[in-house]
PDB file of N, CA and C in Angstrom:
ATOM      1  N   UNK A   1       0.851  -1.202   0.000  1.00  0.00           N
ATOM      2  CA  UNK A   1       0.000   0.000   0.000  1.00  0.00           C
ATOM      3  C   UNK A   1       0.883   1.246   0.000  1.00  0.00           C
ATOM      4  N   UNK A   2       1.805   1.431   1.066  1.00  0.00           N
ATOM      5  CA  UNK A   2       2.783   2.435   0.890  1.00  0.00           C
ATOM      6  C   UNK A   2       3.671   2.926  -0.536  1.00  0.00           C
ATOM      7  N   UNK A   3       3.745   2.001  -1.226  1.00  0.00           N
ATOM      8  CA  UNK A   3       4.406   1.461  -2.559  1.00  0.00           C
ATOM      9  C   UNK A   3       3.926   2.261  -3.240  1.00  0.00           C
ATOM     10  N   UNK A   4       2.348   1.888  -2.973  1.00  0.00           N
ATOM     11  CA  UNK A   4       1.496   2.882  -4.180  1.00  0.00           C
ATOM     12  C   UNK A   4       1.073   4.013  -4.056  1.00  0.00           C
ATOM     13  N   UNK A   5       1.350   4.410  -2.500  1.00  0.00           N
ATOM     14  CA  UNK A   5       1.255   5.903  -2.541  1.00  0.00           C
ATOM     15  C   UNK A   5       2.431   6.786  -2.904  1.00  0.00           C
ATOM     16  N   UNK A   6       3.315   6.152  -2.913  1.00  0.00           N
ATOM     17  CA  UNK A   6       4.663   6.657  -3.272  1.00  0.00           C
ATOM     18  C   UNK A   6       4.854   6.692  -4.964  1.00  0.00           C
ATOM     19  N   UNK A   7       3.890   5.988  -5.133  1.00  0.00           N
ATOM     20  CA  UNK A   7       4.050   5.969  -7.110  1.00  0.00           C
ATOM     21  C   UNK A   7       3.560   6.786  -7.434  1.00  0.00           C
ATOM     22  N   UNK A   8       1.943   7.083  -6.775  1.00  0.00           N
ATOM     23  CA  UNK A   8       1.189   7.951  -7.165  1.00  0.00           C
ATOM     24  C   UNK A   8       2.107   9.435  -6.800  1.00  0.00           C
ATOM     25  N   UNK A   9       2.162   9.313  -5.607  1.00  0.00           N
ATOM     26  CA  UNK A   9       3.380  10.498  -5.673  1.00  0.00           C
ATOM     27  C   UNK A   9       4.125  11.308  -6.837  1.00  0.00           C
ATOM     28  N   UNK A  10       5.071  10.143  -7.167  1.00  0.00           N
ATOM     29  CA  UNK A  10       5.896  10.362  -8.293  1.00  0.00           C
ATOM     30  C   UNK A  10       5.246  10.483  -9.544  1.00  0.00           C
ATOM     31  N   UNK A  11       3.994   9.858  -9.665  1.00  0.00           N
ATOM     32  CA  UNK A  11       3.662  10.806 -11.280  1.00  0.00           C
ATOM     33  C   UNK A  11       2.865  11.939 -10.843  1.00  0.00           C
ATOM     34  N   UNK A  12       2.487  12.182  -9.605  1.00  0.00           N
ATOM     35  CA  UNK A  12       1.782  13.494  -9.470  1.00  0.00           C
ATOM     36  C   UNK A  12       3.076  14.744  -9.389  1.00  0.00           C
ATOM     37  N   UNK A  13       3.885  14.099  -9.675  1.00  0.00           N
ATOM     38  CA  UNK A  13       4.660  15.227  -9.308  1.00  0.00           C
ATOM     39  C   UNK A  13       5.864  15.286 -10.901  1.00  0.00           C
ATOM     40  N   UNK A  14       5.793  14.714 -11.764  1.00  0.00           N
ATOM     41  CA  UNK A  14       5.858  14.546 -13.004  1.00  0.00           C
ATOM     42  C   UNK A  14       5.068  14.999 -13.514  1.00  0.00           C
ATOM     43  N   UNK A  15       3.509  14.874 -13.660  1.00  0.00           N
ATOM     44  CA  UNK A  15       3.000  15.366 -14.119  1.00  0.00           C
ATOM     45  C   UNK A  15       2.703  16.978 -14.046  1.00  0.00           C
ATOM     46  N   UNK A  16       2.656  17.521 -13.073  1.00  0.00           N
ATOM     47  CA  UNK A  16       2.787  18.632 -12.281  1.00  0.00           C
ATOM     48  C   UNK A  16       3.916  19.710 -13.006  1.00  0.00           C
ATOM     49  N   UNK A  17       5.051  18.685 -13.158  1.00  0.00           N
ATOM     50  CA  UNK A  17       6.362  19.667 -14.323  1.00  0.00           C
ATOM     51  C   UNK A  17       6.130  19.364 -15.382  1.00  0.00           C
ATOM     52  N   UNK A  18       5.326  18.661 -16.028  1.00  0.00           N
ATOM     53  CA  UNK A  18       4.887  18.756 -17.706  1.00  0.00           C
ATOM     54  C   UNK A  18       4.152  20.055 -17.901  1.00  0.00           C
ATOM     55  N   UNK A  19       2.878  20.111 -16.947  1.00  0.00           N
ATOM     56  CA  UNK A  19       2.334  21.152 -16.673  1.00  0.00           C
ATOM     57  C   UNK A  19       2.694  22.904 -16.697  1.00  0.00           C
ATOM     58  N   UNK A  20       3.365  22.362 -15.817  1.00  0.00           N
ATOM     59  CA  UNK A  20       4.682  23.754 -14.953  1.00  0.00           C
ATOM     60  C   UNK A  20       5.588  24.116 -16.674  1.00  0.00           C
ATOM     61  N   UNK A  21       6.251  23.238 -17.275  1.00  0.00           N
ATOM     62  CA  UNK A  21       6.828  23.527 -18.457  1.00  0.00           C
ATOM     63  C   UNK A  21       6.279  23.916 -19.708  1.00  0.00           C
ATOM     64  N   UNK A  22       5.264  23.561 -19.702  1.00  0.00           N
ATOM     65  CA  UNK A  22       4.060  24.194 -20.832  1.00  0.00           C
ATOM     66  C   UNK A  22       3.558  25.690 -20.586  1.00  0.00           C
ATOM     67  N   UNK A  23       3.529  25.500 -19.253  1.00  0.00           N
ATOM     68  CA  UNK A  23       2.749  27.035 -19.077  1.00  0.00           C
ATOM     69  C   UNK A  23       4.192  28.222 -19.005  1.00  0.00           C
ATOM     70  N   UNK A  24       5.464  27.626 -18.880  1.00  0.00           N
ATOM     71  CA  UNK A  24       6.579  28.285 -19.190  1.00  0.00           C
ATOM     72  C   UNK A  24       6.627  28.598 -20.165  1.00  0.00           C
ATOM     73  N   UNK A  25       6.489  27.706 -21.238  1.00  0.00           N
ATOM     74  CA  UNK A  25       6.301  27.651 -22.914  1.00  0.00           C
ATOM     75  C   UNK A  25       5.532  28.547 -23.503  1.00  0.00           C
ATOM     76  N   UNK A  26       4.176  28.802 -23.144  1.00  0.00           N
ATOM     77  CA  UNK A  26       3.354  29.643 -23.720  1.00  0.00           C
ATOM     78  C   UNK A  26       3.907  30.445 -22.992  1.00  0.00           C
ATOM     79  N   UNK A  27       4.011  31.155 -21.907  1.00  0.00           N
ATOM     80  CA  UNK A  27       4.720  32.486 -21.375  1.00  0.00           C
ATOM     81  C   UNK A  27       5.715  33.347 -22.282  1.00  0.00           C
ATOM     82  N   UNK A  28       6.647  32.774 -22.490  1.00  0.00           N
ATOM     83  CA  UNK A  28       8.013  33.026 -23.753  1.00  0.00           C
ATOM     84  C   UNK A  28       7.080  33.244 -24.899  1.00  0.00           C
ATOM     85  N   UNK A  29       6.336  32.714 -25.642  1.00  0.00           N
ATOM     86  CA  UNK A  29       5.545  32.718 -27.163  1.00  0.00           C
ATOM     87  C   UNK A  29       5.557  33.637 -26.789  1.00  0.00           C
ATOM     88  N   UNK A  30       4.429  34.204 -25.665  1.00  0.00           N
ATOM     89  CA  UNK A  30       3.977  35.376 -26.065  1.00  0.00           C
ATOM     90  C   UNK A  30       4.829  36.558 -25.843  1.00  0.00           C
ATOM     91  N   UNK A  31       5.937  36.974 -25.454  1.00  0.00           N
ATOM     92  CA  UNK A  31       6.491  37.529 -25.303  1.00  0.00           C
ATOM     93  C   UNK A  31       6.959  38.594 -26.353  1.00  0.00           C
TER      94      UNK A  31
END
């Protein structure tokens, strides 16, 4: 059980910088 909160963890927090890097991305475009 711990295992899988720790996974979920790790893609919530991967996913989170896909996020975070996109919205960096459009920031710069518009610039």
């Amino acid at each position: 059980m711990a295992a899988n909160i720790m996974l979920i963890a790790v893609l919530a927090m991967f996913i989170a910088w896909v996020i975070y890097f996109r919205i960096e991305d459009k920031k710069e475009e518009q610039k």
